[in-house]
Every structure is written in structure tokens, then in C-alpha cells.
C-alpha atoms as a PDB file:
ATOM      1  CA  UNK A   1     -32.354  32.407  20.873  1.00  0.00           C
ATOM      2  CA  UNK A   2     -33.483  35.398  18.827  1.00  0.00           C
ATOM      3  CA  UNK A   3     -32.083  36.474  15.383  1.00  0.00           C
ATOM      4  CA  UNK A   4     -29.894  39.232  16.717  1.00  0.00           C
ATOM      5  CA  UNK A   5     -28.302  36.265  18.745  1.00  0.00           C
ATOM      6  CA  UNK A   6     -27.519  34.034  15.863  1.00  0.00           C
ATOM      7  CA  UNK A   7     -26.311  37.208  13.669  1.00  0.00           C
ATOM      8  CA  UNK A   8     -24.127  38.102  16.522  1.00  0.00           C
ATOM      9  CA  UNK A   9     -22.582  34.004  17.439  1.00  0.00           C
ATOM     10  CA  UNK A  10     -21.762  33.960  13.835  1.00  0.00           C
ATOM     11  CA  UNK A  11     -19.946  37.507  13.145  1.00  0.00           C
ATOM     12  CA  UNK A  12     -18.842  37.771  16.257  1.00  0.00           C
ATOM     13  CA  UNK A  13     -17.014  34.468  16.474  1.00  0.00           C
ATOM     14  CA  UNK A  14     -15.493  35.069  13.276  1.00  0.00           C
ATOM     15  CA  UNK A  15     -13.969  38.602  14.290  1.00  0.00           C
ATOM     16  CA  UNK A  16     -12.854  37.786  17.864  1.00  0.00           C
ATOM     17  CA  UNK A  17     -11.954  34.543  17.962  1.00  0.00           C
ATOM     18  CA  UNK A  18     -10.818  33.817  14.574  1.00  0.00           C
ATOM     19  CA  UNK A  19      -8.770  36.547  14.601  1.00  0.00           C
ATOM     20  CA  UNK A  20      -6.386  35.729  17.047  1.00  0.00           C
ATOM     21  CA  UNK A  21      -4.839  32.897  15.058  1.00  0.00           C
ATOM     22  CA  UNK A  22      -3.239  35.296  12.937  1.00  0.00           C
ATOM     23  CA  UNK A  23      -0.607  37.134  14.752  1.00  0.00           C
ATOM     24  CA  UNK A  24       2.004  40.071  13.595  1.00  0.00           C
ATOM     25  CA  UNK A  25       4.920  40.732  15.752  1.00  0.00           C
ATOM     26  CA  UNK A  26       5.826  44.327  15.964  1.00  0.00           C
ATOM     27  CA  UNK A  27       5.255  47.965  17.745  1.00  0.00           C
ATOM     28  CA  UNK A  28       1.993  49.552  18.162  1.00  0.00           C
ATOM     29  CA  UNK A  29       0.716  50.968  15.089  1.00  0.00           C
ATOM     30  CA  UNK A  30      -0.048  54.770  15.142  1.00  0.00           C
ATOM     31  CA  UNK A  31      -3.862  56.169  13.690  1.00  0.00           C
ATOM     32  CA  UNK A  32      -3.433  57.566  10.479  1.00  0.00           C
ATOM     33  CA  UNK A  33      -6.083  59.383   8.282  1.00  0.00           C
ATOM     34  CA  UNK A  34      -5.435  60.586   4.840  1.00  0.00           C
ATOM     35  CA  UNK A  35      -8.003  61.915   2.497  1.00  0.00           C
ATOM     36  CA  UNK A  36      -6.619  61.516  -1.084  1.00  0.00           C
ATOM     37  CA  UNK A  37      -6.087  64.560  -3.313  1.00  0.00           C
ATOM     38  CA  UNK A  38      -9.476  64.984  -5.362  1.00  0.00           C
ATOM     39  CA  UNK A  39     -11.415  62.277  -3.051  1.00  0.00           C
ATOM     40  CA  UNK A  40     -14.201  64.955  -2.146  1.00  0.00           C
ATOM     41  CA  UNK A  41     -14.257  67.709  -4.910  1.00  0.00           C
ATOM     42  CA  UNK A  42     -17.847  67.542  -4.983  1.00  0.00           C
ATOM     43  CA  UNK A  43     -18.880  68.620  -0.879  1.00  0.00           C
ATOM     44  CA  UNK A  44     -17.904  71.472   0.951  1.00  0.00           C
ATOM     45  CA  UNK A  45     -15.200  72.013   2.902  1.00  0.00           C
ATOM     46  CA  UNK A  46     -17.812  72.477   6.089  1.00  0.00           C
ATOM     47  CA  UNK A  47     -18.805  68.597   5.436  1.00  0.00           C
ATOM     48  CA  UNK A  48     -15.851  66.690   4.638  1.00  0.00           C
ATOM     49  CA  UNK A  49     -14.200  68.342   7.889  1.00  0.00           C
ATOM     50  CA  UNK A  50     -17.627  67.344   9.846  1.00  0.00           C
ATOM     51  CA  UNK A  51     -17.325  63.375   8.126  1.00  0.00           C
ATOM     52  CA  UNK A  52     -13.784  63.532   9.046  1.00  0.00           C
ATOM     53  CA  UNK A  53     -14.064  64.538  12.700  1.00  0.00           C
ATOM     54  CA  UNK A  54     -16.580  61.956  13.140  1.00  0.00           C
ATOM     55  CA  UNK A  55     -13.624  59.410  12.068  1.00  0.00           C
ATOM     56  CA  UNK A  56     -10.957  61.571  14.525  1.00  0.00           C
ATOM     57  CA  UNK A  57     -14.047  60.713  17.160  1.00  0.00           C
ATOM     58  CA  UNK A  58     -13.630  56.947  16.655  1.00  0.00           C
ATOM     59  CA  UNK A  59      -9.738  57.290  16.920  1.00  0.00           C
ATOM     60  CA  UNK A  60      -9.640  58.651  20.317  1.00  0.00           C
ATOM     61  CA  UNK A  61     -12.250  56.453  21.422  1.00  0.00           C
ATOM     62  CA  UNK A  62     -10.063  53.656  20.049  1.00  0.00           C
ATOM     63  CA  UNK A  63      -7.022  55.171  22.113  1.00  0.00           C
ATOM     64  CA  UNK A  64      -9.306  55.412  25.289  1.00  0.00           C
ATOM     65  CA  UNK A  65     -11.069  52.044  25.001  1.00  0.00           C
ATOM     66  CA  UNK A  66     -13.989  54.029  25.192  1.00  0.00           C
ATOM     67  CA  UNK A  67     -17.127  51.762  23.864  1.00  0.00           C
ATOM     68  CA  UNK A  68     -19.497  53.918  24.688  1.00  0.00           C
ATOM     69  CA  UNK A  69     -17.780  56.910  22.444  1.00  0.00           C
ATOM     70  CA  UNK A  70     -17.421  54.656  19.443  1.00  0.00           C
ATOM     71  CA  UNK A  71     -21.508  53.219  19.754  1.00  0.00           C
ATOM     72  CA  UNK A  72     -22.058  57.281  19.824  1.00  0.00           C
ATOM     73  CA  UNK A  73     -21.054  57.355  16.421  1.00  0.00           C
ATOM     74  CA  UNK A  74     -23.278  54.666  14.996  1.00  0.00           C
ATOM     75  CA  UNK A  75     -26.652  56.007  13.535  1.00  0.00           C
ATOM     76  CA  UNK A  76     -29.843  54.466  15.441  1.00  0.00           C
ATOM     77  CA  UNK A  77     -30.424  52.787  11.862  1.00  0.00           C
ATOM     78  CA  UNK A  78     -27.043  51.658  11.590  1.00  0.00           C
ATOM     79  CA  UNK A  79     -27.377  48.532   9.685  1.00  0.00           C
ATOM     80  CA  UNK A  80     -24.765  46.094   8.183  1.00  0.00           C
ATOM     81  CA  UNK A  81     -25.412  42.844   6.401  1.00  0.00           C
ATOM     82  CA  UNK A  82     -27.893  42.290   9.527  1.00  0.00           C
ATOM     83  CA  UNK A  83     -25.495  43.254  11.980  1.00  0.00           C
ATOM     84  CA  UNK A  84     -27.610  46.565  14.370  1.00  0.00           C
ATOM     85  CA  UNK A  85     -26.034  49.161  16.531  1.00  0.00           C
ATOM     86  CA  UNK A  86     -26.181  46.730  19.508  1.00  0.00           C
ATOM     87  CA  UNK A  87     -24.543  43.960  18.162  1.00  0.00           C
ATOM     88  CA  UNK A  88     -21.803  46.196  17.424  1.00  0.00           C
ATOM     89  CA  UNK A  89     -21.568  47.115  20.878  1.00  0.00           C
ATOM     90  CA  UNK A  90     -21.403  43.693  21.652  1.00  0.00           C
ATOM     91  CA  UNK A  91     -18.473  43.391  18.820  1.00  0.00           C
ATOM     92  CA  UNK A  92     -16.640  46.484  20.577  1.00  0.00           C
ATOM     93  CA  UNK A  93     -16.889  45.501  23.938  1.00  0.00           C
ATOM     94  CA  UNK A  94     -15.128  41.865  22.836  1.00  0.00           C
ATOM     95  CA  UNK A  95     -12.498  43.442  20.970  1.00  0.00           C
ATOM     96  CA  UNK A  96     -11.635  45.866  24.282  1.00  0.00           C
ATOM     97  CA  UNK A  97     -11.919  42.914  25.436  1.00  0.00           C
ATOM     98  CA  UNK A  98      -9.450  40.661  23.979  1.00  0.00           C
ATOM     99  CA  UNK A  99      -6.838  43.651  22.518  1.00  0.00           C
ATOM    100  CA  UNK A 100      -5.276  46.773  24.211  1.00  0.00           C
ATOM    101  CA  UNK A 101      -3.741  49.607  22.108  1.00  0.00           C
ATOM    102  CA  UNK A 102      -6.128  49.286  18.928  1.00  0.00           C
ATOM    103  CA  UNK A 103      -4.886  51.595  16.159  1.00  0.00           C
ATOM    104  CA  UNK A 104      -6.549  52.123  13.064  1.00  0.00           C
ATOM    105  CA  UNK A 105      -5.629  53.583   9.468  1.00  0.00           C
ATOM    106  CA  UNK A 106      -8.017  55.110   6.829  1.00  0.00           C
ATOM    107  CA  UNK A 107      -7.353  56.351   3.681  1.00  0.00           C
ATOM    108  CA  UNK A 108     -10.519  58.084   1.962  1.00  0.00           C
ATOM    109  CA  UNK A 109     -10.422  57.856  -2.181  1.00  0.00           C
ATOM    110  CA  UNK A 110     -13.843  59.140  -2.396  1.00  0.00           C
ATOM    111  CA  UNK A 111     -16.784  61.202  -0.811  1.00  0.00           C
ATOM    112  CA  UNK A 112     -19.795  61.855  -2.358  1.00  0.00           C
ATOM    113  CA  UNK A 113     -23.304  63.051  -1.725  1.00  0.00           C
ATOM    114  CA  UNK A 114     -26.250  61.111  -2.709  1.00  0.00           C
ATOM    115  CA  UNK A 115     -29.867  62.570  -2.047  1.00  0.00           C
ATOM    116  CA  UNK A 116     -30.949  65.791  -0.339  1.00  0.00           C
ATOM    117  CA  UNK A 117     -32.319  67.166   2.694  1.00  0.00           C
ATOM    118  CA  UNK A 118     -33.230  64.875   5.596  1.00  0.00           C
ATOM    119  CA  UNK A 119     -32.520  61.926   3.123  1.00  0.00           C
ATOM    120  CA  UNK A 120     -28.665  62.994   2.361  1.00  0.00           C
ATOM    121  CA  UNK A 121     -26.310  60.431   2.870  1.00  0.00           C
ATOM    122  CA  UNK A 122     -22.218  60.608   2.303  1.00  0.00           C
ATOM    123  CA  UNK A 123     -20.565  57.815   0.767  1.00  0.00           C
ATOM    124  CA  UNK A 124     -17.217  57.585   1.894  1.00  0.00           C
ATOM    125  CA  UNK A 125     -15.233  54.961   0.013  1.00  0.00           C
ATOM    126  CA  UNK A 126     -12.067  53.728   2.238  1.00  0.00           C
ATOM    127  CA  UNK A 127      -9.329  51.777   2.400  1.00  0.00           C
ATOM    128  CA  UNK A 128      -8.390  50.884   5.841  1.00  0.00           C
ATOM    129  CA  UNK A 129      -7.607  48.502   8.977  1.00  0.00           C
ATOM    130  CA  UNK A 130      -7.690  48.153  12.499  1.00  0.00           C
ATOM    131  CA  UNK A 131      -5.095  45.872  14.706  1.00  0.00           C
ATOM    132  CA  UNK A 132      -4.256  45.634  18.349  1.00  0.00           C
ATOM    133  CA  UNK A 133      -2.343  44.031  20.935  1.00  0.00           C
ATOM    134  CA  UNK A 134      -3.542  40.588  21.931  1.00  0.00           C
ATOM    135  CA  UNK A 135      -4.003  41.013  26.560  1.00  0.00           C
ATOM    136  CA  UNK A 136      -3.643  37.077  26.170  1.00  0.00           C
ATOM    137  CA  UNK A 137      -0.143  36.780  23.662  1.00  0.00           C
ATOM    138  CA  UNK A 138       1.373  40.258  23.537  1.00  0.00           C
ATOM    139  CA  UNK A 139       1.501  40.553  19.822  1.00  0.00           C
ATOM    140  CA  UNK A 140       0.037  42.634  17.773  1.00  0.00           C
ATOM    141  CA  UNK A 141      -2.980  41.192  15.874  1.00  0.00           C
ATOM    142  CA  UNK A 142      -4.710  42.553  12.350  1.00  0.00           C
ATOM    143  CA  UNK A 143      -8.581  42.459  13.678  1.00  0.00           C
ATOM    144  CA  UNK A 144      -9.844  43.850  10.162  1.00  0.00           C
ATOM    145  CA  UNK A 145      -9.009  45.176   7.294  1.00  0.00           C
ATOM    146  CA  UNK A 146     -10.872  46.637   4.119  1.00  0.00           C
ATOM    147  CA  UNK A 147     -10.332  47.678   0.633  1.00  0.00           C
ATOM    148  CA  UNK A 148     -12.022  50.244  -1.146  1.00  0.00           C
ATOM    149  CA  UNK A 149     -15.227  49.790   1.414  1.00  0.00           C
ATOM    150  CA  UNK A 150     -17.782  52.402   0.992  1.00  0.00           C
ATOM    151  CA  UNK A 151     -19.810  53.608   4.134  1.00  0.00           C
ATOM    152  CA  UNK A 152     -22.800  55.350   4.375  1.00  0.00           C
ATOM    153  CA  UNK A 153     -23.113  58.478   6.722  1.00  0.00           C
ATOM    154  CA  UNK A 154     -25.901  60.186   8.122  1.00  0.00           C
ATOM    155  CA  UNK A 155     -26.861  63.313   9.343  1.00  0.00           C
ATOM    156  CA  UNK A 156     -28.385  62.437  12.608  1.00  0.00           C
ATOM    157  CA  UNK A 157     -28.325  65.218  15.738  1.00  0.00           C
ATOM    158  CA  UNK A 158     -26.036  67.389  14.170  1.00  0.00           C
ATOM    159  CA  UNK A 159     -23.081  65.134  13.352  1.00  0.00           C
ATOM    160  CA  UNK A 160     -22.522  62.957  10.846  1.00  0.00           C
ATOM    161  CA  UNK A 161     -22.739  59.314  12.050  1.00  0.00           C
ATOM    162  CA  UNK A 162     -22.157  55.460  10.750  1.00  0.00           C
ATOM    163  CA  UNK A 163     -25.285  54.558   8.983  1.00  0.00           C
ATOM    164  CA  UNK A 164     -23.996  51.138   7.104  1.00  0.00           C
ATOM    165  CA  UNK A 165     -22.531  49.979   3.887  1.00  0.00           C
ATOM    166  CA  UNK A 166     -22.978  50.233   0.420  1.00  0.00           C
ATOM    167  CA  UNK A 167     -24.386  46.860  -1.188  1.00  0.00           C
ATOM    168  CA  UNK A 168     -27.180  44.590  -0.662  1.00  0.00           C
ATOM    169  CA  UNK A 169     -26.771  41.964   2.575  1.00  0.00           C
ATOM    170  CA  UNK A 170     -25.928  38.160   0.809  1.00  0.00           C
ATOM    171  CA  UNK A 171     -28.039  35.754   2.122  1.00  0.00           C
ATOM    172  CA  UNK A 172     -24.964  33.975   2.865  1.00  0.00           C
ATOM    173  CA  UNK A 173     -21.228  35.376   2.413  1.00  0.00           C
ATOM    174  CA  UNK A 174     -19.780  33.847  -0.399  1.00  0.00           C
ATOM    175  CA  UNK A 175     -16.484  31.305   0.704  1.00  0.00           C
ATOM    176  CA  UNK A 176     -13.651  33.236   1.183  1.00  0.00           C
ATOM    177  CA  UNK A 177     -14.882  36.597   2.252  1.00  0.00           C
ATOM    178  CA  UNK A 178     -15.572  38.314   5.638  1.00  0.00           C
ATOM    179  CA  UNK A 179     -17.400  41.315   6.608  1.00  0.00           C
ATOM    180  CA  UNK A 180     -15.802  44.628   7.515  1.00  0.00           C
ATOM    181  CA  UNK A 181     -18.485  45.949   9.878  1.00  0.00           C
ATOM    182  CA  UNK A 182     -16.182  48.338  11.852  1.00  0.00           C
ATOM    183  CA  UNK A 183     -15.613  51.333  10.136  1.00  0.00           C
END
């Protein structure tokens, strides 16, 4: 079993299967997307619309259980506490799996540029969640949730695109915490 293996068994256990233990009763949740007053005074307009869309992208691939449409928005070097761009596919393809009607919120506090040129990377702190409803129980399920989470984006063939997370990857999480590789 190769390293990518073992990364993925222990993520991916923990945010498919664990997951479904907790359990909300309810309606399906609508997307929403608010970016707060102030959150990107320093970019352009042009940019936080372009870092935006690629988060409207993700919603309607959400809505249309499209996996291939999400993995379009991870950057080639996407990389998250270990986790690549093809263990995420692996990740999306369980959670299509195991949920219909996924719905997600974000709520951006903060965008800011960091380097130049080629090297330019947005990081877009975010508050957020993502839930669906279980195919096997019917009820609506919280799958992840984050709080003030920042992501890095990438320019990468002319959209802006998932690159990873701010922070250096643990050797081990620390008890009581969980990763929030989604978005």
C-alpha cells in the first residue's frame, strides 16, 4: 500500500464514515456566499469577482454532483496536510456517494494577495460548511464545517484555482481536531 493510500484510509474514513453518525433533521440547505464588507479592500474588483466565480463553480458542481467540475477547480499542486488532487477525487466521489443534495455556505472575512507575478497567491480566509442528505437515512448530515480557514488560490490556466491551506501539515493532528480539506 503506498502513502497516498494510507493518507487517503485515514482522512477519508474520518470524513465519510464518521460523519454519518451525526445526523440533523431538516430541509435542504440552500448555497450561500457572502463576502463581508471590507474583506478584500486590498485586490481589484477584476480578482475578487474571478476568486469568487471559482467558488460559484464549486456550487453548481455541488448541485449537479458533478466530480469532475469540482477536481477542475483544484490546482495540479493542490496540497493539504498530505492530502493531493487525487485523493480528493477519491473524497468527492465518496461523498456523491453516500449524500444527495450537498449545499454549502461560505462567508469570506478576508482576501489578500501575497507575492507577485507567476508566484501570486490569494488568501481567502472563510468561514463555512458543507452538509447533505444521507441516500442511506434521509436526513440531512453536516459533512464539514470550518472556521476562519484560510485557502490558498492560484492562478493556474486563467482561473483562479484551490491550491491548499494556510499552515504547516502536523505530523499528527492534535486530539480533538479534524481537517477541513474541502473548500
Amino acid at each position: 500500500m503506498g502513502g497516498g493510500e494510507r493518507t487517503w484510509d485515514r482522512w477519508g474514513r474520518f470524513l465519510v464514515g464518521g460523519l454519518l453518525m451525526v445526523t440533523l433533521t431538516g430541509s435542504p440547505a440552500t448555497a450561500e456566499m457572502q463576502l463581508l464588507p471590507g474583506a478584500a479592500a486590498d485586490l481589484d474588483q477584476a480578482t475578487v469577482d474571478e476568486v469568487l466565480a471559482t467558488f460559484r463553480q464549486a456550487e453548481q458542481a455541488l448541485r449537479a454532483g458533478n466530480v469532475d467540475g469540482i477536481m477542475a477547480l483544484y490546482s495540479e499542486q493542490y496540497n493539504y496536510h498530505g492530502l493531493k488532487k487525487a485523493d480528493m477525487r477519491k473524497v468527492w466521489t465518496n461523498l456523491f456517494d453516500e449524500f444527495r443534495e450537498l449545499s454549502d455556505t461560505h462567508h469570506f472575512s478576508r482576501m489578500i494577495r501575497v507575492g507577485s507575478g507567476s508566484k501570486t497567491i490569494i488568501e481567502v480566509t472563510c468561514t463555512g460548511s458543507l452538509s447533505g442528505l444521507s441516500k442511506t437515512g434521509g436526513l440531512r448530515v453536516p459533512i464539514d464545517s470550518w472556521y476562519e480557514e484560510v485557502h490558498y488560490m492560484t492562478f493556474d490556466d486563467g482561473q483562479w484555482r484551490i491550491r491548499g491551506n494556510v499552515g504547516d501539515s502536523p505530523r499528527f493532528m492534535p486530539f480533538g481536531t479534524s481537517p477541513h480539506p474541502l473548500f
